[in-house]
C-alpha atoms as a PDB file:
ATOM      1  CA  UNK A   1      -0.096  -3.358  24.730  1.00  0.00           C
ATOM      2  CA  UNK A   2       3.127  -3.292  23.204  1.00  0.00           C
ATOM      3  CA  UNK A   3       3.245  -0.875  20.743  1.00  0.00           C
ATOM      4  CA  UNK A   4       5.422  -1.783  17.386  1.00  0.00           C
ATOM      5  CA  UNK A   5       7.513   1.020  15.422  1.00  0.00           C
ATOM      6  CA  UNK A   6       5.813   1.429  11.793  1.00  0.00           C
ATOM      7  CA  UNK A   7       7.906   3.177   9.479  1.00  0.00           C
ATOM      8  CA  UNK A   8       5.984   4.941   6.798  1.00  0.00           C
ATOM      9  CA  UNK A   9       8.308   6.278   3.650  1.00  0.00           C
ATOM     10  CA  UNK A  10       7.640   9.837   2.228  1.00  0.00           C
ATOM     11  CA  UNK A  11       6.731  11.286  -0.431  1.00  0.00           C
ATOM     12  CA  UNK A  12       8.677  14.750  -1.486  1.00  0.00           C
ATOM     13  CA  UNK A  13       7.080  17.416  -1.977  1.00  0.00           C
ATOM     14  CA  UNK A  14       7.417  20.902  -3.303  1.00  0.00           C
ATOM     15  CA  UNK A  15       6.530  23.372  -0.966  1.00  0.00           C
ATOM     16  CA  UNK A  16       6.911  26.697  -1.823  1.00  0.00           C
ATOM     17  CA  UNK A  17      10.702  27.389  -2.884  1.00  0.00           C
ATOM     18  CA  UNK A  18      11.697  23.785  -0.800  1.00  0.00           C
ATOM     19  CA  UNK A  19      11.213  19.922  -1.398  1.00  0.00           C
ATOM     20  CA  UNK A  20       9.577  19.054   1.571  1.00  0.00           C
ATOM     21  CA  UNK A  21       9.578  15.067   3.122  1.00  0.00           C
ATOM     22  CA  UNK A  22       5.986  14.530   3.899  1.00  0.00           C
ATOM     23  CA  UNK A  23       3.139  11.693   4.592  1.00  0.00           C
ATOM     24  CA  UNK A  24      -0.765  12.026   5.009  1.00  0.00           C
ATOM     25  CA  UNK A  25      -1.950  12.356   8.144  1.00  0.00           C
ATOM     26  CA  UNK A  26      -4.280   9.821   7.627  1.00  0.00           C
ATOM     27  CA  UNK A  27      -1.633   7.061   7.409  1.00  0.00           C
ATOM     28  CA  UNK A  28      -0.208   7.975  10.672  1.00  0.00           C
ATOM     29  CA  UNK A  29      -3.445   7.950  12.004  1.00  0.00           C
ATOM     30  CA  UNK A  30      -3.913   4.384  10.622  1.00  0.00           C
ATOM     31  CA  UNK A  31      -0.337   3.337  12.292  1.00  0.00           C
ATOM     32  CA  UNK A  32      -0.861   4.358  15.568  1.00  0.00           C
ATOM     33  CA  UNK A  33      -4.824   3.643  16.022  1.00  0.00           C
ATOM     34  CA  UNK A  34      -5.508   1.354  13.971  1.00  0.00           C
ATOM     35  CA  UNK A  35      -2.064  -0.967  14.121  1.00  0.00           C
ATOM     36  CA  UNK A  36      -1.372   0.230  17.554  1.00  0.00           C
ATOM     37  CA  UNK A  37       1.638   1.456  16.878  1.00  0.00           C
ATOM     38  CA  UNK A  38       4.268   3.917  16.957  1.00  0.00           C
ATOM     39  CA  UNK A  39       4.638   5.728  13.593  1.00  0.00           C
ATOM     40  CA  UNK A  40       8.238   7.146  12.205  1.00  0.00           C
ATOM     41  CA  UNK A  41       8.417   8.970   8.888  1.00  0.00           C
ATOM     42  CA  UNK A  42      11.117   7.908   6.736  1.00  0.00           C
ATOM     43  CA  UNK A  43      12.663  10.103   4.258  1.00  0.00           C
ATOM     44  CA  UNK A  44      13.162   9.414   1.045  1.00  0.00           C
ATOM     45  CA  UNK A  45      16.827   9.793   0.282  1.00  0.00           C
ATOM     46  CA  UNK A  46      17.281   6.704  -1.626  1.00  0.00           C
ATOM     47  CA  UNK A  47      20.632   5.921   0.392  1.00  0.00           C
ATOM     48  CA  UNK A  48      21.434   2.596   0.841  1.00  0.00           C
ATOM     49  CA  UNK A  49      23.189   3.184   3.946  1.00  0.00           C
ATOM     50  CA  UNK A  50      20.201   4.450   5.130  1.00  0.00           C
ATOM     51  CA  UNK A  51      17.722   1.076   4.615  1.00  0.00           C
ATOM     52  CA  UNK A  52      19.895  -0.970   6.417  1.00  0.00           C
ATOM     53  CA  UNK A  53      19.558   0.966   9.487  1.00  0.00           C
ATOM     54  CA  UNK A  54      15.554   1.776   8.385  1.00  0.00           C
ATOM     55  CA  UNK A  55      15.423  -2.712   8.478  1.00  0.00           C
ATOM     56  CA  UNK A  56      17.261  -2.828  11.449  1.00  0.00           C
ATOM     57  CA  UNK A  57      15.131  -0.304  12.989  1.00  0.00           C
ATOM     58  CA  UNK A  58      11.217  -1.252  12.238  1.00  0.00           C
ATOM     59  CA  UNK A  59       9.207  -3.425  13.326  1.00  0.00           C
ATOM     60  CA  UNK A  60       6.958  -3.461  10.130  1.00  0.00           C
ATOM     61  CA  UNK A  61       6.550  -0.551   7.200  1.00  0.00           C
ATOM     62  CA  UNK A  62       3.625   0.821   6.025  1.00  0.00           C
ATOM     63  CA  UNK A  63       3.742   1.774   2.566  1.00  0.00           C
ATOM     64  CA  UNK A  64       1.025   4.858   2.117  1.00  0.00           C
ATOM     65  CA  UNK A  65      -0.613   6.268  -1.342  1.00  0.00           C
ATOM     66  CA  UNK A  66       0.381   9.001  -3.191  1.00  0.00           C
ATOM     67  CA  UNK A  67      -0.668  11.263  -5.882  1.00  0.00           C
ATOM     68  CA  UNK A  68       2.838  10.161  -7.758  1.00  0.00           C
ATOM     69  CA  UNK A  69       2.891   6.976  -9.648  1.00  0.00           C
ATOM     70  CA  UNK A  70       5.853   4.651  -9.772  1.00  0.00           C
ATOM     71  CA  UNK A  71       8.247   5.683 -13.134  1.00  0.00           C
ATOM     72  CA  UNK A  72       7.509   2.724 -15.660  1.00  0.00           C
ATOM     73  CA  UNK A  73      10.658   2.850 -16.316  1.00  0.00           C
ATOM     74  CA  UNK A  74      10.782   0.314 -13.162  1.00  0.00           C
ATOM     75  CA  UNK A  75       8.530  -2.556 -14.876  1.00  0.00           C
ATOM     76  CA  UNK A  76       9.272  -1.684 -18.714  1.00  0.00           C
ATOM     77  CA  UNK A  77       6.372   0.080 -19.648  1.00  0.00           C
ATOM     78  CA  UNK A  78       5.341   2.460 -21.963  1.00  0.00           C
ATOM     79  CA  UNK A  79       6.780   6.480 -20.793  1.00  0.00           C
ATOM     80  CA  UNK A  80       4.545   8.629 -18.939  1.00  0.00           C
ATOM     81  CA  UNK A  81       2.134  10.925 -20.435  1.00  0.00           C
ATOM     82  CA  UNK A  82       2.883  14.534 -20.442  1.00  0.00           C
ATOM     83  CA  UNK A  83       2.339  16.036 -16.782  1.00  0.00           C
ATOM     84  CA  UNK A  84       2.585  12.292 -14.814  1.00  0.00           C
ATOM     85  CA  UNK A  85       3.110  13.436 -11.480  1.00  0.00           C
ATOM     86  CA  UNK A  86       6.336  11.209 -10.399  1.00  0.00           C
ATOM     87  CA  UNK A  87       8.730  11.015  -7.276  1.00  0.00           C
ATOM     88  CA  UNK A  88      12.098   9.890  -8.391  1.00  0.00           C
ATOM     89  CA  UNK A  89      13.190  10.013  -4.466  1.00  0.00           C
ATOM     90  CA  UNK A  90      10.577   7.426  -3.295  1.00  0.00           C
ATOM     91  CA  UNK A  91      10.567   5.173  -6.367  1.00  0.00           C
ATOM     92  CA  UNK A  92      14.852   5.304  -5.058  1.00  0.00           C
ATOM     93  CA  UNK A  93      14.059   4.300  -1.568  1.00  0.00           C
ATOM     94  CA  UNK A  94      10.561   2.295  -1.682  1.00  0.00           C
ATOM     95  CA  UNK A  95      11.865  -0.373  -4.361  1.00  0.00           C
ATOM     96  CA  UNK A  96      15.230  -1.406  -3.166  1.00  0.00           C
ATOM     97  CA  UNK A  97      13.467  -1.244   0.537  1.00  0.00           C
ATOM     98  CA  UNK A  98      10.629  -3.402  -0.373  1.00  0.00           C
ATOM     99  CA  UNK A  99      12.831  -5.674  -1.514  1.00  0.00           C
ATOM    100  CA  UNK A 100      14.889  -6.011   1.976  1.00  0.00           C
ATOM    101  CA  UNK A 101      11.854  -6.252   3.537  1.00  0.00           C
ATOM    102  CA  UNK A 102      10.411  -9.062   2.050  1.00  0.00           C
ATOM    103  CA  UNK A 103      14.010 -11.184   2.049  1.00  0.00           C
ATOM    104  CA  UNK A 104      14.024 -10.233   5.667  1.00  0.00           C
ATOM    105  CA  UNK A 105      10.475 -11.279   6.231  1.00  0.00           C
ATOM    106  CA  UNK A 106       9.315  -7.658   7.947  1.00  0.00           C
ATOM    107  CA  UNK A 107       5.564  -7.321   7.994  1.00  0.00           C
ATOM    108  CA  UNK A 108       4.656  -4.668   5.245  1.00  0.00           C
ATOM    109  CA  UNK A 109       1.124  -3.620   4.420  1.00  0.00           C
ATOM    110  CA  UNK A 110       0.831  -1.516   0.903  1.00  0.00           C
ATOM    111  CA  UNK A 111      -2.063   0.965   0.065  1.00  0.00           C
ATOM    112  CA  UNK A 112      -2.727   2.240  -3.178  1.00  0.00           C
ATOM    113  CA  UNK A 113       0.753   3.494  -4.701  1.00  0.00           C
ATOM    114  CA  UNK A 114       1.856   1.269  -2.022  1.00  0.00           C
ATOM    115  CA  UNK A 115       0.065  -1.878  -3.967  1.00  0.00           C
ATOM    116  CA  UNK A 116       1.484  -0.611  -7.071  1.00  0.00           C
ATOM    117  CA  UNK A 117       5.113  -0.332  -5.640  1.00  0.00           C
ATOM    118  CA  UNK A 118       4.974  -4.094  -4.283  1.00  0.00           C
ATOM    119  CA  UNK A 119       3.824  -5.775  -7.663  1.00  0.00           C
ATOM    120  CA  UNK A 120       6.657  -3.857  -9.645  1.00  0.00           C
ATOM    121  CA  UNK A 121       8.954  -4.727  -7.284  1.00  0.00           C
ATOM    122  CA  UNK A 122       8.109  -8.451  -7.005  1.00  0.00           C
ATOM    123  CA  UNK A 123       8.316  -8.504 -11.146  1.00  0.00           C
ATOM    124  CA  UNK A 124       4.576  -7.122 -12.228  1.00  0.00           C
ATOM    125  CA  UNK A 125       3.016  -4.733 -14.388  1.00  0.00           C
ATOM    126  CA  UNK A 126       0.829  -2.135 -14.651  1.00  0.00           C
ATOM    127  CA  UNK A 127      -1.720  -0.190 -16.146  1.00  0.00           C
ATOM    128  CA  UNK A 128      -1.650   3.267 -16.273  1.00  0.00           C
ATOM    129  CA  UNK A 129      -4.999   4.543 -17.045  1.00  0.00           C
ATOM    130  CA  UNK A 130      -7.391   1.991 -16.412  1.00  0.00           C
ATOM    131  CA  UNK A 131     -10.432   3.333 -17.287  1.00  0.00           C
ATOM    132  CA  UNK A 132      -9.109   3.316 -20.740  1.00  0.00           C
ATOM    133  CA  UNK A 133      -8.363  -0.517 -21.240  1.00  0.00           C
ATOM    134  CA  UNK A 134     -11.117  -2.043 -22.680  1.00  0.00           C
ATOM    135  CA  UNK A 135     -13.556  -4.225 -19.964  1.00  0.00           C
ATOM    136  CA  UNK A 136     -12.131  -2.231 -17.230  1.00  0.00           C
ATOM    137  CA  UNK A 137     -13.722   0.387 -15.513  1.00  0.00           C
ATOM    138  CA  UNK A 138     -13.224   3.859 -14.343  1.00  0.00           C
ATOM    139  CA  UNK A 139     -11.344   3.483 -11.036  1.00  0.00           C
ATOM    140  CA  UNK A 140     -10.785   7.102 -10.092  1.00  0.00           C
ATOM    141  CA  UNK A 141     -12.552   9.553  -7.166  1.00  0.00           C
ATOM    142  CA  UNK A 142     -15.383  11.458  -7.692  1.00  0.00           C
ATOM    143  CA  UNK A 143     -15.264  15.025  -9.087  1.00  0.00           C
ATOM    144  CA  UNK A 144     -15.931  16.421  -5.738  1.00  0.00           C
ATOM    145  CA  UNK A 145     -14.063  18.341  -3.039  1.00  0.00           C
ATOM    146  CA  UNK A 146     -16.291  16.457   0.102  1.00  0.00           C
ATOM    147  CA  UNK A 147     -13.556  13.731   1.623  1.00  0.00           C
ATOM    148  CA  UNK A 148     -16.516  11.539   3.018  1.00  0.00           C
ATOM    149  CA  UNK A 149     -18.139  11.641  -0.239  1.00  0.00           C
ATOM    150  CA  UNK A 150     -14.715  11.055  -2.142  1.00  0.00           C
ATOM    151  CA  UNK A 151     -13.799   7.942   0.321  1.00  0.00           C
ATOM    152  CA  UNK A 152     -17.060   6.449   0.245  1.00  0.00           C
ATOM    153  CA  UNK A 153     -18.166   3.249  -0.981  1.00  0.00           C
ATOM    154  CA  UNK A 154     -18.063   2.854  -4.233  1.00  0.00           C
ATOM    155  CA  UNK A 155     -18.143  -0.760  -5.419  1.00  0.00           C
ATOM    156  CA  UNK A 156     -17.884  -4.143  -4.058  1.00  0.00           C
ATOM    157  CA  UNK A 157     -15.231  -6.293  -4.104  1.00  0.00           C
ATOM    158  CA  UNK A 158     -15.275 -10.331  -3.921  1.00  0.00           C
ATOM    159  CA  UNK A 159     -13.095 -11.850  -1.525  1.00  0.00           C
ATOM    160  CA  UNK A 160     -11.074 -15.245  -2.535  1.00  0.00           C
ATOM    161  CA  UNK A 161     -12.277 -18.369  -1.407  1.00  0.00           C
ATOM    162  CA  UNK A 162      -9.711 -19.111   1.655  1.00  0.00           C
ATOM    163  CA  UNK A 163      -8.511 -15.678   1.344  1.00  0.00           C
ATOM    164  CA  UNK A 164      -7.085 -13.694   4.655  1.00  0.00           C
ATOM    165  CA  UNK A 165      -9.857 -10.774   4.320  1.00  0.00           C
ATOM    166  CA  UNK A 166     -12.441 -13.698   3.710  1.00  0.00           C
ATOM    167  CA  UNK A 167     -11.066 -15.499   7.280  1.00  0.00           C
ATOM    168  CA  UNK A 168     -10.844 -11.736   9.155  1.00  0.00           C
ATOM    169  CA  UNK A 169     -14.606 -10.966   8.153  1.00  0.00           C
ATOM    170  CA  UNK A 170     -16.089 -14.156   7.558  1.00  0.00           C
ATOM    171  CA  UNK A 171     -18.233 -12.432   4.426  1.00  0.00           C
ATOM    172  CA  UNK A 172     -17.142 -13.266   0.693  1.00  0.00           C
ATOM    173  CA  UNK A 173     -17.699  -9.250  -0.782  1.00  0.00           C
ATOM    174  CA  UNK A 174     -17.406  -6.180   0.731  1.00  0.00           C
ATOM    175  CA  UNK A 175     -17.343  -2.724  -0.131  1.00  0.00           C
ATOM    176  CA  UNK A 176     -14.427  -0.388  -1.163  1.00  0.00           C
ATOM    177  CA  UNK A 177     -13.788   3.535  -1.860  1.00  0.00           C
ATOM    178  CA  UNK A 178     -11.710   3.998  -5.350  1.00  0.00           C
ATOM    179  CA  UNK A 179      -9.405   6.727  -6.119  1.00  0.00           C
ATOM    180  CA  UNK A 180      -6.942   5.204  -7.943  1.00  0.00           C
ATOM    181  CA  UNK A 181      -5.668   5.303 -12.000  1.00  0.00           C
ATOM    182  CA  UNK A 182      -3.537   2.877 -12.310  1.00  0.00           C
ATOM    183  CA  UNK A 183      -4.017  -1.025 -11.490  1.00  0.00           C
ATOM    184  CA  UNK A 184      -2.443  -4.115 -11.867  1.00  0.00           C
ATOM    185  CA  UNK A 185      -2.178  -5.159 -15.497  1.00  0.00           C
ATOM    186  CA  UNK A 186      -0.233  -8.462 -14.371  1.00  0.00           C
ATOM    187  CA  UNK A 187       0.400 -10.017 -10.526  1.00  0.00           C
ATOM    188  CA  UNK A 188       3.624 -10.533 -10.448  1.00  0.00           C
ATOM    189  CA  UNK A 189       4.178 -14.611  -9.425  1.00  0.00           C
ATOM    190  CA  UNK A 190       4.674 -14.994  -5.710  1.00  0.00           C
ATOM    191  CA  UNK A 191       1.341 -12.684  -5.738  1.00  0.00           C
ATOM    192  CA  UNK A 192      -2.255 -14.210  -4.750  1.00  0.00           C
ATOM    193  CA  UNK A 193      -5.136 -12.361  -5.671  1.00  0.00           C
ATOM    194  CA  UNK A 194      -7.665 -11.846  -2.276  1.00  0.00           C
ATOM    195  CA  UNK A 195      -9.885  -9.788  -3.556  1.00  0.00           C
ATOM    196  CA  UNK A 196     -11.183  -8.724  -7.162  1.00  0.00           C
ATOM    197  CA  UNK A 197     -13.261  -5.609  -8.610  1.00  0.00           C
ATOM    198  CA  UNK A 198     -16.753  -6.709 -10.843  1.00  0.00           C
ATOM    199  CA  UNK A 199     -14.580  -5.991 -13.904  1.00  0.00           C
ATOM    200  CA  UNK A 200     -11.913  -8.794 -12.297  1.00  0.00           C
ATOM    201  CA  UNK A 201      -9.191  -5.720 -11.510  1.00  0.00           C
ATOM    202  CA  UNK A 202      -7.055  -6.895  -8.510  1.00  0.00           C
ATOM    203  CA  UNK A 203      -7.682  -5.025  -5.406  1.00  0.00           C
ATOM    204  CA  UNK A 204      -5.902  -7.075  -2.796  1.00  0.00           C
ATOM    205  CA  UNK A 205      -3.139  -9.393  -2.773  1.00  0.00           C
ATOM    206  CA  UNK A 206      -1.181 -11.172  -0.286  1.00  0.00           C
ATOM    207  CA  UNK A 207       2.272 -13.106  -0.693  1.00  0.00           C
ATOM    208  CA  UNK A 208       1.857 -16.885  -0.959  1.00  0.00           C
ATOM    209  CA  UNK A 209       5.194 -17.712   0.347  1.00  0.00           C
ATOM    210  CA  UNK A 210       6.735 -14.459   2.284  1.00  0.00           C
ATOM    211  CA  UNK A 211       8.780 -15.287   5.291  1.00  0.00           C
ATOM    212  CA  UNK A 212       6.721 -12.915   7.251  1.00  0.00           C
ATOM    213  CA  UNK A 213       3.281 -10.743   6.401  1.00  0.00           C
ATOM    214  CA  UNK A 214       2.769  -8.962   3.689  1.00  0.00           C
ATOM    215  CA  UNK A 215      -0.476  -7.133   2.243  1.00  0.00           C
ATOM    216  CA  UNK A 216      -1.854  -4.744   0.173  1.00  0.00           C
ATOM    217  CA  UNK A 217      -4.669  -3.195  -1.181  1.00  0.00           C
ATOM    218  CA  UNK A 218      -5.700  -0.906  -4.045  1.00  0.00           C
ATOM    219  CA  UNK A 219      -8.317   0.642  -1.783  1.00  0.00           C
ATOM    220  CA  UNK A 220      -7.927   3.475   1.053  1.00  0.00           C
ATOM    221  CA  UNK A 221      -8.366   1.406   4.171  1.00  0.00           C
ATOM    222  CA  UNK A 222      -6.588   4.337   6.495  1.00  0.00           C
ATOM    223  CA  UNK A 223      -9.625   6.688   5.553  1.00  0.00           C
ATOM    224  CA  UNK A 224     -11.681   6.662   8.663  1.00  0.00           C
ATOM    225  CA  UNK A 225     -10.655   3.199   9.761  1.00  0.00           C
ATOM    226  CA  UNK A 226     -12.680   3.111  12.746  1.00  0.00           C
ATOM    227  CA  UNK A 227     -15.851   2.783  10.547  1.00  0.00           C
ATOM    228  CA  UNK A 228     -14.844   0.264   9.040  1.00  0.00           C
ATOM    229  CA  UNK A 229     -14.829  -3.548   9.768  1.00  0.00           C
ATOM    230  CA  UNK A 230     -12.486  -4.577   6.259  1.00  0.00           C
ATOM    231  CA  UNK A 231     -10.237  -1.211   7.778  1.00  0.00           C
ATOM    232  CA  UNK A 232      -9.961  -2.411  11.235  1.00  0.00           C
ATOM    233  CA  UNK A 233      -9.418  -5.980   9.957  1.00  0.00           C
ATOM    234  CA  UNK A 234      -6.535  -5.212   7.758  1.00  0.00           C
ATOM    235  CA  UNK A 235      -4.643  -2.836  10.725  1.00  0.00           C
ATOM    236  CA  UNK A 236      -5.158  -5.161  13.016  1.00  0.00           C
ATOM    237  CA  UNK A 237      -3.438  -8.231  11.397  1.00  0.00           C
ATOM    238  CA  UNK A 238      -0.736  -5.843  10.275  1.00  0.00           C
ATOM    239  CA  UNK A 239      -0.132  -4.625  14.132  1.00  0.00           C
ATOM    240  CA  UNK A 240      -0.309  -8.014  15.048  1.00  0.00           C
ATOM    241  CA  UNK A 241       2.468  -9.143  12.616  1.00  0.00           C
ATOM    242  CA  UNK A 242       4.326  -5.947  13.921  1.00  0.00           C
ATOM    243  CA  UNK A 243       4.047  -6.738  17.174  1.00  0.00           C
ATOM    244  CA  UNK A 244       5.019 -10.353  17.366  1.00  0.00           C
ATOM    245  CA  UNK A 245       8.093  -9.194  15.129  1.00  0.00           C
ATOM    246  CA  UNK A 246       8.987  -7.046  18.122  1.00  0.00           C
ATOM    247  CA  UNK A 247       8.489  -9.756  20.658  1.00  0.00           C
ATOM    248  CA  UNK A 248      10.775 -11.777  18.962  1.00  0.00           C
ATOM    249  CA  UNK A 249      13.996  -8.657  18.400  1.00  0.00           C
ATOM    250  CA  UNK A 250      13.153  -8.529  22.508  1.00  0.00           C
ATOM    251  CA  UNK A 251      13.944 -11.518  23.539  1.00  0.00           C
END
């Protein structure tokens, strides 16, 4: 099989006495098993320079979660509560990269900040604290230290009529893991919804007119794809896309 190259951006991390560039392992493992393909790790320097050659490079981008949410600064809302973990580094290279990407039509799947990152780019909004806005509710993990028990199921979600997810699985709800604060207070337009929480919170979207494909979820699809039917659906179409994208720069 012919095996795509998936960037995945970095977070930065402080490690000790040094800022460390770093992703989950999890999302690598997602890359390479789940899209079949071959991961890099790009740093987040927030060099221009440096996104050409990143767009040149990849065949698609995965854009991974993090405990760091996007400054609001970058879709005009309200500052950050006191100790908001942010990362000034990625918010410098995710943004102005997604936003290559999609003019360049390079397949890009978004998980969790991911999601987030996408919609601001694209001209959304956001809540930041969505189990306090009234109707919604709480969206974050368990108090627990067990992973399986932190990534497990915890609600349904209903697919879109016609939706992507609805066409990979042929079912209309299935379930999701939530670990997540922050959600989409408005799609940004370009944006369709393909799959929504009981309390009508997006938790998948899809562009409707992107040159090439682009998804993302609110979920953690990476965790354990394996077991997963919605998991493996999502990494395969995204490999897919990859892979074709490849085909095409080889010819």
């Amino acid at each position: 099989m012919l095996q795509p190259i998936i960037g995945i951006p970095c977070d930065v991390k402080q490690i000790g006495l040094f800022p460390f560039h770093a992703v989950g392992e999890k999302y690598i493992t997602a890359a390479v098993g789940g899209a079949g393909g071959v991961a890099i790790l790009i740093p987040s320097l927030g060099d221009a320079s440096q996104l050409r050659a990143i767009v040149d490079l990849v065949d698609g981008i995965l854009l991974p979660g993090s405990p760091s949410n996007v400054e609001p600064h970058h879709y005009q809302g309200e500052p950050s509560r006191e100790g908001t973990l942010h990362d000034k580094a990625r918010d410098a290279t995710t943004l102005p990269l997604i936003d290559m990407l999609v003019k360049e039509g390079v397949p890009l799947l978004g998980i969790c900040r991911g999601f987030q990152e996408i919609n601001v780019v694209m001209g959304g909004e956001l809540h930041q604290h969505v189990q306090e806005v009234p109707g919604l509710h709480d969206h974050r993990e368990p108090d627990t230290q067990d992973l399986d028990h932190m990534y497990g199921p915890a609600h349904p979600v209903s697919l879109a009529a016609g939706s992507w997810l609805q066409g990979w699985l042929g079912c209309d709800s299935v379930q999701v893991n939530s670990i997540h604060q922050q959600g989409i207070k408005r799609l940004a337009d370009g944006l369709v919804a393909e799959a929504l929480a009981e309390d009508g919170l997006v938790e998948a979207y899809r562009f409707d007119k992107a040159p090439g494909f682009a998804y993302a979820v609110q979920w953690h699809p990476e965790w354990k794809y394996w077991d997963n039917k919605a998991s493996q659906a999502i990494f395969k179409a995204f490999g897919d896309a990859c892979r074709e994208r490849r085909m095409r720069r080889n010819q």
